[in-house]
Protein backbone atom coordinates (compact mmCIF):
# COMPACT_ATOMS: atom_id res chain seq x y z
CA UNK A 1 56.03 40.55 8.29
CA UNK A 2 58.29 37.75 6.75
CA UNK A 3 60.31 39.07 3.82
CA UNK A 4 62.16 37.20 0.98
CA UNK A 5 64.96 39.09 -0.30
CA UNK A 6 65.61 36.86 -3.59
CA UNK A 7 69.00 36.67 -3.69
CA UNK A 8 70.88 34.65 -6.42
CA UNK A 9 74.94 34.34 -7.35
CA UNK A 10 76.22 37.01 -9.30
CA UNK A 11 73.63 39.16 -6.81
CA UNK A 12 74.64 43.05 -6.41
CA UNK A 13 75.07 43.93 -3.22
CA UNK A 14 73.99 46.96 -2.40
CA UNK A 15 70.46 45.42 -3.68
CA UNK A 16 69.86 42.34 -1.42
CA UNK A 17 72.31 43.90 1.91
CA UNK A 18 70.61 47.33 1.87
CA UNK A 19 67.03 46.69 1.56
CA UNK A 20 67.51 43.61 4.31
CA UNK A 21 69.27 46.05 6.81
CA UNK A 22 66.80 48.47 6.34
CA UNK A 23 64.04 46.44 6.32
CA UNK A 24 64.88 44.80 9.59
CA UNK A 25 65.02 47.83 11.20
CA UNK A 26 61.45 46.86 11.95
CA UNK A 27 62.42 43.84 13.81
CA UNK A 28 60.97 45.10 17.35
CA UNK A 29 57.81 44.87 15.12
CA UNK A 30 58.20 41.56 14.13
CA UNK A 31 59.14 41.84 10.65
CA UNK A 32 62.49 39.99 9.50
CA UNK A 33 64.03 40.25 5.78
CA UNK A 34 66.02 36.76 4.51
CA UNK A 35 68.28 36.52 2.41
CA UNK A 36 66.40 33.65 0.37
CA UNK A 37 68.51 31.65 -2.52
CA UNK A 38 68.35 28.89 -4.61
CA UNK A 39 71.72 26.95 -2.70
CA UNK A 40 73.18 26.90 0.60
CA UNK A 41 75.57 29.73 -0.27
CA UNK A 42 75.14 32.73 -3.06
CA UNK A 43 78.29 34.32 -4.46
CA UNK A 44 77.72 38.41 -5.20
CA UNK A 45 79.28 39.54 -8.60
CA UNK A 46 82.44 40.94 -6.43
CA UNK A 47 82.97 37.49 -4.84
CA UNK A 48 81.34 37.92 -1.37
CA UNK A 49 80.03 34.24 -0.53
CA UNK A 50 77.08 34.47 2.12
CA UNK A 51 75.30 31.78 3.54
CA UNK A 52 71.73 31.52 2.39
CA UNK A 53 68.73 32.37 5.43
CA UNK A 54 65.91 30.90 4.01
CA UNK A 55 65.59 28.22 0.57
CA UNK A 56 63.87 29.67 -2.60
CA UNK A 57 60.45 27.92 -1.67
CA UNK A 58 60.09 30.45 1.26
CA UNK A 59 59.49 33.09 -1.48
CA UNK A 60 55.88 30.94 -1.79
CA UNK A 61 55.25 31.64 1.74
CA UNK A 62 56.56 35.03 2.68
CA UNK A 63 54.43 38.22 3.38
CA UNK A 64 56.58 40.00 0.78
CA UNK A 65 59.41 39.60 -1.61
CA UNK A 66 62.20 41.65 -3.20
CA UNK A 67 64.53 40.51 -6.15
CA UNK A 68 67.36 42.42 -6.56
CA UNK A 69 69.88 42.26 -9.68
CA UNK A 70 72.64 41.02 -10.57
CA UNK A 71 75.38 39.91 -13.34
CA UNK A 72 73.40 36.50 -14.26
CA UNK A 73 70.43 37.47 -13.84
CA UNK A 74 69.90 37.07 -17.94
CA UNK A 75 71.03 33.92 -17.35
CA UNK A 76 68.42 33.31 -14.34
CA UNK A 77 65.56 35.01 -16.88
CA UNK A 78 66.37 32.29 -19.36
CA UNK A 79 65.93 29.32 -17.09
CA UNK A 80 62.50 28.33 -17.30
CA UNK A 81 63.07 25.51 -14.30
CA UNK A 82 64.42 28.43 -11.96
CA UNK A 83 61.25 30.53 -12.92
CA UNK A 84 58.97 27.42 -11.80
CA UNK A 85 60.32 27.60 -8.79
CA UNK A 86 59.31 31.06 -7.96
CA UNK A 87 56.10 31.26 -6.80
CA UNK A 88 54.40 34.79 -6.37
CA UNK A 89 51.14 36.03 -5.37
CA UNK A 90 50.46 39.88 -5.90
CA UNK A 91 46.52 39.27 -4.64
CA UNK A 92 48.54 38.22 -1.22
CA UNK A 93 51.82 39.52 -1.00
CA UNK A 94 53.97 42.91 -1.81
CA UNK A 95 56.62 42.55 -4.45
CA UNK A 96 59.45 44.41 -5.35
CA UNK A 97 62.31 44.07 -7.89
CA UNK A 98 65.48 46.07 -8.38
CA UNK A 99 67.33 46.76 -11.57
CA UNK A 100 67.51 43.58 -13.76
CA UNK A 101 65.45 42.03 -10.89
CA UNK A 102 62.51 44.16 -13.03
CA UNK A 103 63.35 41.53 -15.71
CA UNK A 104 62.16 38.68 -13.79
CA UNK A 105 59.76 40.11 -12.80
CA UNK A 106 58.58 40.41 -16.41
CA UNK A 107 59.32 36.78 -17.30
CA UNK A 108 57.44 35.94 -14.35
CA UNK A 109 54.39 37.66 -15.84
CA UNK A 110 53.81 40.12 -13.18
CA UNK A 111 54.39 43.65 -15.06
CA UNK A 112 52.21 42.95 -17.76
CA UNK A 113 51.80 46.39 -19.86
CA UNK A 114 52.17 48.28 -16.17
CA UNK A 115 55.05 51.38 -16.51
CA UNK A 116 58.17 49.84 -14.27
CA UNK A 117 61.49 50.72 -13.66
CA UNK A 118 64.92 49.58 -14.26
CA UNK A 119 68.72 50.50 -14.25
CA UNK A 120 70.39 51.84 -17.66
CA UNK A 121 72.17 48.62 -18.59
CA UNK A 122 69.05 46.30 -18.32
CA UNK A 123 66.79 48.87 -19.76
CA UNK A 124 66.85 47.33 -23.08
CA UNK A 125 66.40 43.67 -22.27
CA UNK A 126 63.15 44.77 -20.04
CA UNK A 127 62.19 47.06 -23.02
CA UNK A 128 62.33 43.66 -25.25
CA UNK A 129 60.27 41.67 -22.70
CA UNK A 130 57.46 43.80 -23.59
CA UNK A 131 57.49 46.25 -20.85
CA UNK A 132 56.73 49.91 -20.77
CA UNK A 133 60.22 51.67 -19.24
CA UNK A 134 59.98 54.93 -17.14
CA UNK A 135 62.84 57.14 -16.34
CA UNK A 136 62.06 57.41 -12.98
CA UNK A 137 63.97 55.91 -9.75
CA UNK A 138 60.64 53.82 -8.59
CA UNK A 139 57.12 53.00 -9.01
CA UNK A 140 54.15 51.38 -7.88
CA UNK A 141 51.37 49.50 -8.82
CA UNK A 142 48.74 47.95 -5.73
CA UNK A 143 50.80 45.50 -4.60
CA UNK A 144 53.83 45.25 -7.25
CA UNK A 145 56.68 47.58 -7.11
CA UNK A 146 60.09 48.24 -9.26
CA UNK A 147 63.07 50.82 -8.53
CA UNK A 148 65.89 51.74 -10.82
CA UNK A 149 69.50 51.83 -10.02
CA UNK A 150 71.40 50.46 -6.83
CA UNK A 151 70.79 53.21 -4.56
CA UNK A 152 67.29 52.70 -4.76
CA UNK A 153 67.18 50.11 -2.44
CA UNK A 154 65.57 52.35 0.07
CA UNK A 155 62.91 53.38 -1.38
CA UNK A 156 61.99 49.72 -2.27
CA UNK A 157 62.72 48.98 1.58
CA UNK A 158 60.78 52.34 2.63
CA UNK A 159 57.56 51.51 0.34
CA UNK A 160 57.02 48.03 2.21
CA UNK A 161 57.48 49.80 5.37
CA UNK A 162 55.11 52.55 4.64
CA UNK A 163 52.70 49.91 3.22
CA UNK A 164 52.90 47.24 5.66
CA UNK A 165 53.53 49.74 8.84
CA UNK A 166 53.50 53.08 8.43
CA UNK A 167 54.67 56.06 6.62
CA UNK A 168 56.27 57.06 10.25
CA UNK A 169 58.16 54.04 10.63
CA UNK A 170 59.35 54.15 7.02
CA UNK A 171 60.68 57.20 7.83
CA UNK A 172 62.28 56.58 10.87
CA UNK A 173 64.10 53.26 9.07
CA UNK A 174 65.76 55.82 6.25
CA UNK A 175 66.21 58.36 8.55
CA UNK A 176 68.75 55.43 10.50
CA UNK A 177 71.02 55.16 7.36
CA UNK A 178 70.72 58.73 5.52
CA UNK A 179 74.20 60.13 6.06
CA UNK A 180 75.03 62.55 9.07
CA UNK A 181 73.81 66.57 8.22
CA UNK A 182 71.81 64.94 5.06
CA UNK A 183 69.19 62.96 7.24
CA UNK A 184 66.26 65.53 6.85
CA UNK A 185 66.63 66.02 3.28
CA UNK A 186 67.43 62.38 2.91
CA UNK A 187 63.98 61.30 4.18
CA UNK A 188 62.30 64.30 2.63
CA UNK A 189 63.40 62.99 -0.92
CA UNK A 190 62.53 59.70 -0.32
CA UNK A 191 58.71 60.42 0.84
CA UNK A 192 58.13 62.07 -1.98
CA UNK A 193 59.26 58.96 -3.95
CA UNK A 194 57.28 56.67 -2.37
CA UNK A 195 54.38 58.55 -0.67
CA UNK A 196 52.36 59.18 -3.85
CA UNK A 197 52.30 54.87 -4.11
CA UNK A 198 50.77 54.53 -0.44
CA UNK A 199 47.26 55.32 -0.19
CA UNK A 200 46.04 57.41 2.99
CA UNK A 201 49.33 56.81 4.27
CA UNK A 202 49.46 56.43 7.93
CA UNK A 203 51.58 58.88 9.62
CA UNK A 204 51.60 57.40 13.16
């Protein structure tokens, strides 16, 4: 499983660096998360430069894609030449945004009237994109998912686990990261986020 974590300057992140780590966690299965950007480097909104792993185009190409947030990401919505160059396929792959990554998303045409998610401060520039907001930390729909504020990275992460692996491999991923004394609770609450948006969910 090849994963584009859409990653572009003024990113957040706990969005892009949490979901990756987490999602390569699966690595002895093959799977690998990218940090995937428009330019050779990406600048988060607290300055952190990274180089980029994979160009934008490997979006096109990947088995599934996240899009995190980020201060610009208004910015990024607006740019109709950026949005060309995003090329998604929910019949194919898994998608998942993130906070304002839910707005692109949206001006990708990919929500539609579907119930998503979002964080507080984007809430009302999804809302005026024509999309249905929940209060709710994450949701799914087939093959298109979208969480709501940073720390729901995981359950983003977890969901394409569950989906592309298994349920017991999603939960061995959180279960790596949940704090020390929290872990059983940690991965409790988080199964019962995503569980209910994995059909017959395999548990081995």
């Amino acid at each position: 499983m090849q994963i584009a974590v859409l990653t572009f300057d003024g990113f957040n992140e706990l969005d892009s660096f949490v979901a990756a780590a987490i999602l390569n966690r699966m690595k002895p299965q093959g799977w690998a998360a990218h940090i995937t950007a428009p330019n050779e480097t990406v600048t988060s909104m607290n300055g952190v430069t990274v180089q980029r792993q994979r160009p934008l185009e490997f979006a096109a190409e990947a088995d599934a894609v996240l899009i995190g947030s980020g201060i610009r990401t208004r910015e990024i919505a607006a740019d109709a030449a950026m949005l060309a160059q995003i090329r998604l396929d929910p019949a194919r792959q898994m998608i998942g945004a993130q906070c304002s990554g839910t707005l692109l998303l949206a001006k990708l045409g990919l929500i539609g009237d579907l119930p998503a998610c979002t964080d507080l401060t984007t809430r009302p520039w999804v809302v005026e994109a024509g999309v249905r907001v929940i209060d709710s930390p994450f949701v799914a729909h087939g093959n298109i998912a979208t969480a709501g504020g940073c720390l729901s990275a995981p359950y983003l992460a977890g969901w394409m686990i569950a989906r592309g692996g298994s349920m017991t491999e999603a939960e061995a991923a959180l279960h790596y990261v949940a704090p020390v004394g929290e872990k059983a609770d940690y991965v409790a609450r988080a199964r019962a986020v995503i569980a209910p948006f994995v059909p017959d969910a395999v548990t081995a």
